[in-house]
N, C-alpha and C. Protein backbone atom coordinates (compact mmCIF):
# COMPACT_ATOMS: atom_id res chain seq x y z
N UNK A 1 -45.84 -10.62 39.46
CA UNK A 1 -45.90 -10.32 38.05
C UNK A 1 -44.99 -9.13 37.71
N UNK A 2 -45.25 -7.98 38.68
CA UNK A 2 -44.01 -6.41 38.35
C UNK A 2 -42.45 -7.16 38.10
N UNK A 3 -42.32 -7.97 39.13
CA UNK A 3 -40.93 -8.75 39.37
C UNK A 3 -40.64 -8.97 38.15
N UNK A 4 -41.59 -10.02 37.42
CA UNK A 4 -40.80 -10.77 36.37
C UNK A 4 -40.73 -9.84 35.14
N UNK A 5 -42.13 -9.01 34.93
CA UNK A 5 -41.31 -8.04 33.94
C UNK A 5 -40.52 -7.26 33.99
N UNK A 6 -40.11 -7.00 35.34
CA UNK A 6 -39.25 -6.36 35.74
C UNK A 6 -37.59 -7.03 34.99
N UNK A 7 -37.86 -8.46 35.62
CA UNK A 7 -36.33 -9.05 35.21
C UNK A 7 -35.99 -9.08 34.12
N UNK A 8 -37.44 -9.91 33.25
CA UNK A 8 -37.67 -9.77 31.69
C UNK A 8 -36.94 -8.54 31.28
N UNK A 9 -37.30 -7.07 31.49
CA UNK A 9 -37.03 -5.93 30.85
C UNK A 9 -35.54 -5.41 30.94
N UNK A 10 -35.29 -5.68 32.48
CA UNK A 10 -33.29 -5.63 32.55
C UNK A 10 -32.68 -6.67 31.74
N UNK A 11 -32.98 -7.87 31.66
CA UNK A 11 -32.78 -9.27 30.97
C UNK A 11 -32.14 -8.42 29.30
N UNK A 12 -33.83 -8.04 28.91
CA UNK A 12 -33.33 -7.44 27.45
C UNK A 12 -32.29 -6.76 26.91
N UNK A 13 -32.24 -5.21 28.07
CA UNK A 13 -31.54 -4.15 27.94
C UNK A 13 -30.06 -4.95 27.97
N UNK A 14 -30.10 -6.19 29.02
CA UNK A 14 -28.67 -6.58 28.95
C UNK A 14 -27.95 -6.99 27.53
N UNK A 15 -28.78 -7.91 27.36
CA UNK A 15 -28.34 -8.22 25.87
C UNK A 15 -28.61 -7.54 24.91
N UNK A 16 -29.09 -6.87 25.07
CA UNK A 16 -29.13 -5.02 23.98
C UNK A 16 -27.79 -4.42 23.87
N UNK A 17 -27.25 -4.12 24.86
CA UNK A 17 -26.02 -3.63 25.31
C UNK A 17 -24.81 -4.00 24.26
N UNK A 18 -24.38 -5.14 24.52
CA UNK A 18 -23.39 -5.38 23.38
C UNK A 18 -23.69 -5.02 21.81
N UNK A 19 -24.98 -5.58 21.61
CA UNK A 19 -25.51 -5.45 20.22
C UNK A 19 -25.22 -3.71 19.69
N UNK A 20 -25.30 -2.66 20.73
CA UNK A 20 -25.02 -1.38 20.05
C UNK A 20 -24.17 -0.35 20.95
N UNK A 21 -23.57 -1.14 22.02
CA UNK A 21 -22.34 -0.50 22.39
C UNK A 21 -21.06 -0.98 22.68
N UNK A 22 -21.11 -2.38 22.77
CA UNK A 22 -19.95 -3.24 22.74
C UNK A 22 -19.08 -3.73 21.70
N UNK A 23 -18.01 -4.71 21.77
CA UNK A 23 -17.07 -5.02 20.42
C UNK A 23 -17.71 -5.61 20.05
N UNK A 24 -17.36 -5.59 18.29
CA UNK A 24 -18.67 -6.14 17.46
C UNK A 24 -20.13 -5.58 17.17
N UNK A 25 -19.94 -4.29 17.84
CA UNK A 25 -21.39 -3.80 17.82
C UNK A 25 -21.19 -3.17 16.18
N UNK A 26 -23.18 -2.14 16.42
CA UNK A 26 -23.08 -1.83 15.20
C UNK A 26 -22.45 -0.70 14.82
N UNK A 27 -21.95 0.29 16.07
CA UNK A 27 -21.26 1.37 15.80
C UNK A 27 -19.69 1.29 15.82
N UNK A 28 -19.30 -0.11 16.14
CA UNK A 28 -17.87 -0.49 15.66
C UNK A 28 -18.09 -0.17 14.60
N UNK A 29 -19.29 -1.49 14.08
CA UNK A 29 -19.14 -1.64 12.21
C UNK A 29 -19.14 -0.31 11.83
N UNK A 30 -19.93 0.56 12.08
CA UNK A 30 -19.99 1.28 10.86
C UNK A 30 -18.83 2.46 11.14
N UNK A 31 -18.35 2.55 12.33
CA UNK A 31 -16.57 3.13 12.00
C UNK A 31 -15.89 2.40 11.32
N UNK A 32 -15.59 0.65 11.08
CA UNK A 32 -15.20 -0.09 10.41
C UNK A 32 -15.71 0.38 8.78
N UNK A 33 -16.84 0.57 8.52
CA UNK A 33 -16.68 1.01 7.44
C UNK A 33 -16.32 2.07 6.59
N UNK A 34 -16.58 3.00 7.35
CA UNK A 34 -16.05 4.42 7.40
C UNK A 34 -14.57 4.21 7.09
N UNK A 35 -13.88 3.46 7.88
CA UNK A 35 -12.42 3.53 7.41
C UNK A 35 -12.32 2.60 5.93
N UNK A 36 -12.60 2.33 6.44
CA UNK A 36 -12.83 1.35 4.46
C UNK A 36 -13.24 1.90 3.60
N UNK A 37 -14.17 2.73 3.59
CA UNK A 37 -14.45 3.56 1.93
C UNK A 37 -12.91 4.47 2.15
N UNK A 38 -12.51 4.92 3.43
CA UNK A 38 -11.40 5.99 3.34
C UNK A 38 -9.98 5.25 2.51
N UNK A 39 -10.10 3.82 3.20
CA UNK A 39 -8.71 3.34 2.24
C UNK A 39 -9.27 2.68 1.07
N UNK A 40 -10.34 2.42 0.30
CA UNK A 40 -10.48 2.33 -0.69
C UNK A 40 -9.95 3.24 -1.48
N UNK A 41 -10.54 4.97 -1.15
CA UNK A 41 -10.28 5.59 -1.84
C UNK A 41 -8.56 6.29 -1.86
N UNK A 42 -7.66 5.87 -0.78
CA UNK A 42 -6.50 5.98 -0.63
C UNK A 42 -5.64 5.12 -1.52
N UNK A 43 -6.50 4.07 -1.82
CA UNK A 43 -5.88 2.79 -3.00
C UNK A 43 -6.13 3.33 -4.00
N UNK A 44 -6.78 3.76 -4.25
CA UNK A 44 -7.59 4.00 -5.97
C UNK A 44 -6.53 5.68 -6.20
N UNK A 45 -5.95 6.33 -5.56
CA UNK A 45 -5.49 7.37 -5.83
C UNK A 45 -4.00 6.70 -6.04
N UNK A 46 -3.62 5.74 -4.94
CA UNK A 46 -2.39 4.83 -5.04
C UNK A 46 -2.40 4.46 -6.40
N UNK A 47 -3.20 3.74 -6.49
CA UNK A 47 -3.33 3.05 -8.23
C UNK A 47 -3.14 3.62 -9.37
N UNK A 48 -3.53 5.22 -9.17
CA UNK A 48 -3.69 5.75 -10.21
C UNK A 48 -2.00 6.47 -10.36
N UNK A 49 -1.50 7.11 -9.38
CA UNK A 49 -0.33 7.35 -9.50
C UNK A 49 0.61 6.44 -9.87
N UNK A 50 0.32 5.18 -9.19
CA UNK A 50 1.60 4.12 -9.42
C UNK A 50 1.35 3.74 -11.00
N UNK A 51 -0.40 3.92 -12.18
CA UNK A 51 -0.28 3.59 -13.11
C UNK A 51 0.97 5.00 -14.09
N UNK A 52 0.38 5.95 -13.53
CA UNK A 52 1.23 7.04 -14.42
C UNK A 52 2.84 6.91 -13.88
N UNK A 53 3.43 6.40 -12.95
CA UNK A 53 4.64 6.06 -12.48
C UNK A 53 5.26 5.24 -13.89
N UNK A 54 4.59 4.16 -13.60
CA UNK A 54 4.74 3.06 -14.91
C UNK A 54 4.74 3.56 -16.14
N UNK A 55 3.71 4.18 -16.60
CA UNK A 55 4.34 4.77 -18.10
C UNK A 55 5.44 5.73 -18.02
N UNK A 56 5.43 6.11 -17.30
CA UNK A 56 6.77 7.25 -17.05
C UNK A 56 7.71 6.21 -17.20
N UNK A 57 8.03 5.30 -16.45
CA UNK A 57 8.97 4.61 -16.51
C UNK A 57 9.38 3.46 -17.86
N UNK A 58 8.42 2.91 -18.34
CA UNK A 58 7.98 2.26 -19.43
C UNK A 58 8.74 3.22 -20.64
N UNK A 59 8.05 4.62 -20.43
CA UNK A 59 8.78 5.74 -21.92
C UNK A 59 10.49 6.16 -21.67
N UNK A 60 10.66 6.05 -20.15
CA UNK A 60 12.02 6.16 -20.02
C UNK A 60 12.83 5.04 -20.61
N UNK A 61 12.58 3.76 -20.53
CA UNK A 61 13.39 2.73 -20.57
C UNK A 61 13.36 2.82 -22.14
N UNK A 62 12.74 3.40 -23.00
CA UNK A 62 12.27 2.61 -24.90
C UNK A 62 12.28 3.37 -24.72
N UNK A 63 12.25 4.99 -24.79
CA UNK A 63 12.32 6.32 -25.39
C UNK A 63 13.33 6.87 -25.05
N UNK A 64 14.15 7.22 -26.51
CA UNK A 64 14.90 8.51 -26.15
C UNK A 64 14.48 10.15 -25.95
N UNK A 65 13.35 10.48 -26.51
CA UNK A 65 12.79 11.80 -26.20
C UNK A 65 11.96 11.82 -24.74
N UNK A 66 11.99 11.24 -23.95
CA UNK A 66 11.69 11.63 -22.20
C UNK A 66 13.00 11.86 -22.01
N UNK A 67 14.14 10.65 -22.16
CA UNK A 67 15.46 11.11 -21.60
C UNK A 67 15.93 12.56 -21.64
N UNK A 68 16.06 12.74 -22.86
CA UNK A 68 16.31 14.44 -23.60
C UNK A 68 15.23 15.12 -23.05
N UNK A 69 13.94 15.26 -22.63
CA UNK A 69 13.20 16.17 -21.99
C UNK A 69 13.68 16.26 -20.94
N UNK A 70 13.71 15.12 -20.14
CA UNK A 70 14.40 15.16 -18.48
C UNK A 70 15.88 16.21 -18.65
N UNK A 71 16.70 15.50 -19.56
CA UNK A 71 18.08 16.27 -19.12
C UNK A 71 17.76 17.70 -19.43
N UNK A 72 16.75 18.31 -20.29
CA UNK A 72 16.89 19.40 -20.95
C UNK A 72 16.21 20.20 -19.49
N UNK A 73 15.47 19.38 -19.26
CA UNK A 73 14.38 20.45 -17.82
C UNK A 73 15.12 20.13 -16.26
N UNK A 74 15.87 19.36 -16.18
CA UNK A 74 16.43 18.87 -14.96
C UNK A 74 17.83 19.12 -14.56
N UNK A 75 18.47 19.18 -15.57
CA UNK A 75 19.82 19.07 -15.87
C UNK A 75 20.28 20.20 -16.46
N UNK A 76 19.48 20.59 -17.22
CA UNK A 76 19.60 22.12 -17.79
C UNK A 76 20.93 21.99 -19.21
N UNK A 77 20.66 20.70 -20.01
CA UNK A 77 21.74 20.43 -20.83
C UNK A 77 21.23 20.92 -22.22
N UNK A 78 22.09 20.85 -23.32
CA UNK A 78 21.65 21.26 -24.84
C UNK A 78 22.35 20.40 -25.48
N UNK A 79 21.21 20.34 -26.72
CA UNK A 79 21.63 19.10 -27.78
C UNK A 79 23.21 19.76 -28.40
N UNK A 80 23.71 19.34 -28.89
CA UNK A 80 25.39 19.00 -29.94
C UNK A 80 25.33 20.45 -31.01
N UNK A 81 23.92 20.46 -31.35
CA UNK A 81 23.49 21.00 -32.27
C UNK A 81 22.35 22.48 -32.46
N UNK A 82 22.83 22.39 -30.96
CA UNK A 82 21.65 23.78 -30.32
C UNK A 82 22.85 24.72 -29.67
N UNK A 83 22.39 26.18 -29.75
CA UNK A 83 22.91 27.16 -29.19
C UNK A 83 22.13 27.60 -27.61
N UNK A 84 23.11 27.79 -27.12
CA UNK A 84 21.96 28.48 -25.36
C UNK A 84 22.92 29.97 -25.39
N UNK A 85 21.31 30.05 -25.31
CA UNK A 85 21.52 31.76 -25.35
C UNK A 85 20.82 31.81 -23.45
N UNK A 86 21.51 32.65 -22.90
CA UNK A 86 20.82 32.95 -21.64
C UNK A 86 19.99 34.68 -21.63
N UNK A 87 19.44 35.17 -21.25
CA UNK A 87 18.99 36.74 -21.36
C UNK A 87 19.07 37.03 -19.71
N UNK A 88 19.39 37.90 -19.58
CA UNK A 88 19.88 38.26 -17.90
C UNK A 88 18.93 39.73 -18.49
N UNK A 89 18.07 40.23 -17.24
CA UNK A 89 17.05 41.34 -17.11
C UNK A 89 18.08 42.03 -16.73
């Protein structure tokens, strides 16, 4: 009788084994998920930049006042009709 519960009880532990330390187990999964809320939230920051990319780009293509902001802050240019005064300290 010790014998067989004996075998019975290694029997279990065997097939226990994979279930929470092997591939497919549950502490794969839940590193598997762990990385998944992480690139969810790596998408959703993606998303949000690539939406403000798009209007940026959207007001560049149909607007002339981004163009003229860009050259004025980037380029350091002045309208036809403006004076640049510089002030040196």
């Amino acid at each position: 009788m010790k014998v067989l519960l004996g075998t019975l009880g290694i029997s279990v532990l065997a097939l226990q084994y994979p279930l929470w330390m092997g591939d497919g187990s549950v502490r794969a999964l839940n590193l598997l998920e762990k990385k998944l809320d992480e690139q969810h939230r790596v998408n959703a920051d993606l998303q949000a930049r690539n939406r403000l990319l798009e209007i940026e780009v959207l007001d560049l293509k149909t607007g002339v006042e981004a163009v003229e902001e860009r050259a004025r802050s980037e380029l350091g240019m002045i309208g036809s009709d403006e004076t640049f005064v510089l002030i040196i300290e």
